[in-house]
N, C-alpha and C. Protein backbone atom coordinates (compact mmCIF):
# COMPACT_ATOMS: atom_id res chain seq x y z
N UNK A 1 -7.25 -20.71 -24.50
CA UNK A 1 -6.87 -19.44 -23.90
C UNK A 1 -7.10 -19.53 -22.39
N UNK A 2 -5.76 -19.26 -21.55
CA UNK A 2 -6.20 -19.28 -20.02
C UNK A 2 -7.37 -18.09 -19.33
N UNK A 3 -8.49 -18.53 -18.53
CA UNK A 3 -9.02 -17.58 -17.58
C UNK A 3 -9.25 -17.37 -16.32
N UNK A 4 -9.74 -16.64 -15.77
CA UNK A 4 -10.00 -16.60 -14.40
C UNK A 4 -11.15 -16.34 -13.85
N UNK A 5 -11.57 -17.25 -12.93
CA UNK A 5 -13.08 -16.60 -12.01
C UNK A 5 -12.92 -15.60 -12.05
N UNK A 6 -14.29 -14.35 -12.20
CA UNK A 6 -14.30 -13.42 -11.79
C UNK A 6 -15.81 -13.55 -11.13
N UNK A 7 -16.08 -12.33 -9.71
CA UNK A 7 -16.97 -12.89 -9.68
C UNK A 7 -17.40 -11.01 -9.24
N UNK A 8 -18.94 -10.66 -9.95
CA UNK A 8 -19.49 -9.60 -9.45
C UNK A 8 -20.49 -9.56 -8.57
N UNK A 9 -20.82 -8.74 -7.77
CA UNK A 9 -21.58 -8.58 -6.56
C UNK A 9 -22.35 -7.12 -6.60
N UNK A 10 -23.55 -7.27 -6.46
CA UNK A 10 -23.96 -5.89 -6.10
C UNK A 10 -25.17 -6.18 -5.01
N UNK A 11 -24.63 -5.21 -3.46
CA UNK A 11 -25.87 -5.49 -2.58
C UNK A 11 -26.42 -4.18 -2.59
N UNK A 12 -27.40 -4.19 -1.77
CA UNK A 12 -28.31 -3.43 -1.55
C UNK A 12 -30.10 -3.61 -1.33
N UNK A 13 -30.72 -2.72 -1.44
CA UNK A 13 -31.93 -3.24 -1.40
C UNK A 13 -32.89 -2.76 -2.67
N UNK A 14 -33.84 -2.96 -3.10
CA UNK A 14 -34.90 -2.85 -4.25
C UNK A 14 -34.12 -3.08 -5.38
N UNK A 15 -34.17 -2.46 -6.55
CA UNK A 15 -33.62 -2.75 -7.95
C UNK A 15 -32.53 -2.23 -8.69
N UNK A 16 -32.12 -2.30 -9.30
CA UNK A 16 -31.15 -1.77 -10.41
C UNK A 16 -30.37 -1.96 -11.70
N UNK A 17 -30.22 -0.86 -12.12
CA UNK A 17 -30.03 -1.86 -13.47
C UNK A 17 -27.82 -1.92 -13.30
N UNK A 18 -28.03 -3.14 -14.08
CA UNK A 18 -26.26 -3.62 -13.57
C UNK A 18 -26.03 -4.21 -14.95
N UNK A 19 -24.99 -3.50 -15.42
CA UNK A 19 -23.61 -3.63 -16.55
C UNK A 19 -22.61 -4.14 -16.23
N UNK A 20 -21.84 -5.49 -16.81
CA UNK A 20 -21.21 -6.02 -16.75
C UNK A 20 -20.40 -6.61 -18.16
N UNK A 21 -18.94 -6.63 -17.78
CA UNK A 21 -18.38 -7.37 -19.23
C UNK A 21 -18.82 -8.89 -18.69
N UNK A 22 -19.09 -9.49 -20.24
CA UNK A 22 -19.52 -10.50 -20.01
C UNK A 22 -18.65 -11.89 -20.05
N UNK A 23 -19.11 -13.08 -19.83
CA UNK A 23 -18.21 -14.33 -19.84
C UNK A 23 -17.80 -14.38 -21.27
N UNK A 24 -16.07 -14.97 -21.63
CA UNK A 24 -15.66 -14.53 -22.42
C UNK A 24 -15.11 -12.96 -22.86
N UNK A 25 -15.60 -12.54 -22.05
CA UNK A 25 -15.05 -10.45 -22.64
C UNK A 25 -15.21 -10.56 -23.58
N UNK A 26 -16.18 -11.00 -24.74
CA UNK A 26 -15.68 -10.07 -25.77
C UNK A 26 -17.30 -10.17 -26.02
N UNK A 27 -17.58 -9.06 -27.45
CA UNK A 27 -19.11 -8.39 -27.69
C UNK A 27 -19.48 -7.78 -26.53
N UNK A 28 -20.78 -6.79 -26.74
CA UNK A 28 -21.41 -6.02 -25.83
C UNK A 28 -21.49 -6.25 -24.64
N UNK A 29 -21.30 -5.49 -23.45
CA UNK A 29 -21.77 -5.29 -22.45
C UNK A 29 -22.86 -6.02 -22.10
N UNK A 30 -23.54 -6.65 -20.88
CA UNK A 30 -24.46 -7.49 -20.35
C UNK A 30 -25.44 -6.42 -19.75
N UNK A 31 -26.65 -6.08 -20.08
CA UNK A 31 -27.18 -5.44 -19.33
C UNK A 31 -28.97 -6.13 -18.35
N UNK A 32 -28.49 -6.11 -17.28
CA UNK A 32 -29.59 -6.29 -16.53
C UNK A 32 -30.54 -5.03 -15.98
N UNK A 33 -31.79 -5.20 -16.24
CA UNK A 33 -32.60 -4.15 -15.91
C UNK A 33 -33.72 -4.30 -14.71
N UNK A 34 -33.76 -3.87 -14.18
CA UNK A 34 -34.61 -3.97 -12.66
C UNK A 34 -34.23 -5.31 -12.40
N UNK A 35 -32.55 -5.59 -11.84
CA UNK A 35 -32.19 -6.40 -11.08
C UNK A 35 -32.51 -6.32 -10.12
N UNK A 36 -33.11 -7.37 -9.18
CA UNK A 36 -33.28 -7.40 -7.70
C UNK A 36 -32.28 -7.39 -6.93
N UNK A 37 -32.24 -6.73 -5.56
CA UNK A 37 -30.82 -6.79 -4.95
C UNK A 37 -30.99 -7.37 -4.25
N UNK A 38 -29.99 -8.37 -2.96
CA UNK A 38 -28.57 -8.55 -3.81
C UNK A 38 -28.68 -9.18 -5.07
N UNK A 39 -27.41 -9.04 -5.60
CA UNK A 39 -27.46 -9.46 -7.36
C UNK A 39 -25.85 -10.39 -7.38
N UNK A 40 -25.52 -11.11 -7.43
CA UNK A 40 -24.28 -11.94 -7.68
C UNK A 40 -24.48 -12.40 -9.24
N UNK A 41 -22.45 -12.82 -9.60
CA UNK A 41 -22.98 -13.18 -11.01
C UNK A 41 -21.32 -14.23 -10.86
N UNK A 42 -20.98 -14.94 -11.19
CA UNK A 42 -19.28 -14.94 -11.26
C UNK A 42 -19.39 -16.25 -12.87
N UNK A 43 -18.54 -15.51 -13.44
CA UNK A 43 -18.01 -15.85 -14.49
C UNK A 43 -16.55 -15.99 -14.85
N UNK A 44 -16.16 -16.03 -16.13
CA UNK A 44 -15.08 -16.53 -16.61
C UNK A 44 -14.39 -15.74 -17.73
N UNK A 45 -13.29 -14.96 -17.13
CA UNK A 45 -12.57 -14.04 -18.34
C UNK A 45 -11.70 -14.20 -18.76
N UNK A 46 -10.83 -14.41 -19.83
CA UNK A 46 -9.85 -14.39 -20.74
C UNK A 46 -8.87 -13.90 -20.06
N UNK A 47 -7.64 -14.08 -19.61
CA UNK A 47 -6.80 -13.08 -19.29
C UNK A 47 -6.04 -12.18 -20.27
N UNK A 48 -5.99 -11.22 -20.01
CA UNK A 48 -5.53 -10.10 -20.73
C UNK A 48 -6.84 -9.27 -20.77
N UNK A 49 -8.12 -9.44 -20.24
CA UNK A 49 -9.69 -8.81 -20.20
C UNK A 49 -9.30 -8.01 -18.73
N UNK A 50 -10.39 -7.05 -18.77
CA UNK A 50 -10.50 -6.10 -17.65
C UNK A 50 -11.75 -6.43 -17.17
N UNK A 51 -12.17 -6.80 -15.79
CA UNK A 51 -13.00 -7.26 -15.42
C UNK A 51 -13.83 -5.82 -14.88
N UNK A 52 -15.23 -5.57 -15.64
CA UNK A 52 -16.05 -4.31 -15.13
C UNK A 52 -17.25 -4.64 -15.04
N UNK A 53 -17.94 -3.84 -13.87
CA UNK A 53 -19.26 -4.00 -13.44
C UNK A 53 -19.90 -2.56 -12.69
N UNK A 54 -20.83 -2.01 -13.58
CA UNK A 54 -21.43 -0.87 -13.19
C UNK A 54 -23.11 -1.08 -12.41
N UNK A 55 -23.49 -0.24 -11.60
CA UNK A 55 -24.21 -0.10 -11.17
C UNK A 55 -25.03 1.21 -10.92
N UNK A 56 -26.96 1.44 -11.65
CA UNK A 56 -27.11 2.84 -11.52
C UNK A 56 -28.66 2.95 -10.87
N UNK A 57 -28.89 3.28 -10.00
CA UNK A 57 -29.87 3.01 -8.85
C UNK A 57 -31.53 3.86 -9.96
N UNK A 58 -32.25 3.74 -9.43
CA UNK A 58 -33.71 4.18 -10.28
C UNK A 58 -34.10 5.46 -9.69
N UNK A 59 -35.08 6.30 -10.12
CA UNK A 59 -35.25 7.67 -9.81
C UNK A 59 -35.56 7.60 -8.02
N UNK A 60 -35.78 6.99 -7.32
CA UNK A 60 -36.69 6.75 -6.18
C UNK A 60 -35.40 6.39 -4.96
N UNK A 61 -34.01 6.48 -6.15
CA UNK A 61 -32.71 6.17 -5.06
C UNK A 61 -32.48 5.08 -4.40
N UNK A 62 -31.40 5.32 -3.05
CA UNK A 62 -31.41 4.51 -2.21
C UNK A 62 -30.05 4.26 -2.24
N UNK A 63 -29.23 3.12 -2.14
CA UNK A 63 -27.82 2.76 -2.01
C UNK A 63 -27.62 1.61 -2.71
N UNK A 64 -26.69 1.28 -2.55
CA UNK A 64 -26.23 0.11 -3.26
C UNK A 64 -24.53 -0.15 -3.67
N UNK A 65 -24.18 -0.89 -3.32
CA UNK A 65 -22.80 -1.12 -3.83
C UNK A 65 -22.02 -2.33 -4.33
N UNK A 66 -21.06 -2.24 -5.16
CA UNK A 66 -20.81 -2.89 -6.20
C UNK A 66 -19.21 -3.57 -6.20
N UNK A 67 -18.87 -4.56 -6.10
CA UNK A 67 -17.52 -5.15 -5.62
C UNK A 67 -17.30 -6.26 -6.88
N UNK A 68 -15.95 -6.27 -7.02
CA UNK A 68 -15.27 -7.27 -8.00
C UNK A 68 -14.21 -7.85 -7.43
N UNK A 69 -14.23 -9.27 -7.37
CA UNK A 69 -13.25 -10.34 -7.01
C UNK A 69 -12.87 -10.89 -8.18
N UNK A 70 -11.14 -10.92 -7.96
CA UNK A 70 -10.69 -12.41 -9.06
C UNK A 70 -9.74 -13.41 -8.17
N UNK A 71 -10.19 -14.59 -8.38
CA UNK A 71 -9.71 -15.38 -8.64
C UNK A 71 -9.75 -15.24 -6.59
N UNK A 72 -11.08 -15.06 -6.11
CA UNK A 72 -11.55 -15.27 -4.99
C UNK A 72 -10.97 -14.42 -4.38
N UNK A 73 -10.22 -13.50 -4.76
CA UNK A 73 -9.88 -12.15 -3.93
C UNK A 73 -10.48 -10.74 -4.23
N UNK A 74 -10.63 -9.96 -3.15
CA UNK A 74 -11.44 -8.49 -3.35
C UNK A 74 -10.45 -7.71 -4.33
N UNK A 75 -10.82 -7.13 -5.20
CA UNK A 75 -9.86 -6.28 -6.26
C UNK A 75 -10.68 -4.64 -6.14
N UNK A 76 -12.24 -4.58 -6.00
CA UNK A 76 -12.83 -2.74 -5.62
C UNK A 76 -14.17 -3.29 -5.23
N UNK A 77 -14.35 -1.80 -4.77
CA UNK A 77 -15.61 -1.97 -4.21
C UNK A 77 -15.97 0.01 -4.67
N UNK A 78 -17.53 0.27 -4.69
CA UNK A 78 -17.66 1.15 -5.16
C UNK A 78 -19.27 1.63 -4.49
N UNK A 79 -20.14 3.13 -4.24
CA UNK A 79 -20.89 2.67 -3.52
C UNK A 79 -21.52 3.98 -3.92
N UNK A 80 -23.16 3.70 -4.93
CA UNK A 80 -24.06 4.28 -5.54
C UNK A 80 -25.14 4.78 -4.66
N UNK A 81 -25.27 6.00 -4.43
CA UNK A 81 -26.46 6.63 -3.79
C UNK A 81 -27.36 7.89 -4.32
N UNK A 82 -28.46 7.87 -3.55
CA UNK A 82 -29.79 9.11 -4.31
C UNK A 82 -30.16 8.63 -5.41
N UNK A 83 -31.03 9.23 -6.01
CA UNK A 83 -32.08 9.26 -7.04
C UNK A 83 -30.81 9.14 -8.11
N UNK A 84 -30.87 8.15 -9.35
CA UNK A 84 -30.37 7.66 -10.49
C UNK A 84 -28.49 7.85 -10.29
N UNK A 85 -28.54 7.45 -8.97
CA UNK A 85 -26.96 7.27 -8.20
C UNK A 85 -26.04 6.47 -9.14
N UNK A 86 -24.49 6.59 -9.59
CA UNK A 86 -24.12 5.49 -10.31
C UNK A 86 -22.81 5.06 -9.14
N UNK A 87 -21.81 3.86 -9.85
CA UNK A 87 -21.23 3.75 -9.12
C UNK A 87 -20.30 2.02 -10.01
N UNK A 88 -19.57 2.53 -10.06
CA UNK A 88 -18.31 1.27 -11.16
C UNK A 88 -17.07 0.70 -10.43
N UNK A 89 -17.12 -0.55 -10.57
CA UNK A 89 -16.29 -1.45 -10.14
C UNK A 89 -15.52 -2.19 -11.08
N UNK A 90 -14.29 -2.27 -11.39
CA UNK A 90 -13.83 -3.12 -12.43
C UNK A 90 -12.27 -3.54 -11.43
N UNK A 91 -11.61 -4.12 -12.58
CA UNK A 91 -9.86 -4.25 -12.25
C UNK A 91 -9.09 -4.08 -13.18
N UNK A 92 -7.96 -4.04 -12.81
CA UNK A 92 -6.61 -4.40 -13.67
C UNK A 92 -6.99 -5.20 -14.59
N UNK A 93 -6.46 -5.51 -16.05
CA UNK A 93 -6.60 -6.39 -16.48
C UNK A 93 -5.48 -7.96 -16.36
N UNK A 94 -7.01 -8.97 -16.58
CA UNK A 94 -6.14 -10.49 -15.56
C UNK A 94 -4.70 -11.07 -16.34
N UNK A 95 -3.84 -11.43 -15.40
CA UNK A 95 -2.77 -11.47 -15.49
C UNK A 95 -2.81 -12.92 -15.06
C-alpha cells in the first residue's frame, strides 16, 4: 500500500498532552501525556488516511501550537492558549 511522510510538530513551552493518528492510521489514536515542548514526531500514512494531530495545554495554560506537513510541505497550523487551551491540526486525506 503506497504512503507518505507525514510529519507533526507541536512548539511551545512546558507540557502537553498531544493526540495523534498513528503510523499506519489504523487502531486508536496515540496519546502522549505531559509531552515536553517542543514535541516533533513524523511518520508514515497510508494514503487515503487523514493526517490529525491535537493538542490540549494543562490547567496552569500558556500557548502552544500545532502544525502538520506532508510529504515536506506545510498543510495547517493551529494555536492553543489559557488554562486547558485546545487546538487541532490535521489534512485532507493523502492523495
Amino acid at each position: 500500500m503506497p504512503t507518505a511522510e507525514v510529519t507533526y510538530v507541536v512548539t511551545g513551552r512546558g507540557t502537553a498532552e498531544i493526540t495523534y493518528r498513528p503510523e499506519g492510521g489504523t487502531g486508536a489514536a496515540t496519546v502522549v501525556r505531559e509531552a515536553a515542548l517542543p514535541w516533533r514526531k513524523s511518520i508514515r500514512l497510508p494514503v487515503g488516511k487523514s493526517p490529525t494531530v491535537a493538542v490540549v495545554l494543562g490547567g496552569s495554560g500558556g500557548r502552544a501550537a500545532c502544525t502538520v506537513a506532508v510529504r515536506g510541505e506545510h498543510v495547517q497550523r493551529a494555536t492553543a492558549t489559557g488554562s486547558y487551551g485546545r487546538a487541532t491540526c490535521g489534512g485532507e486525506r493523502l492523495g
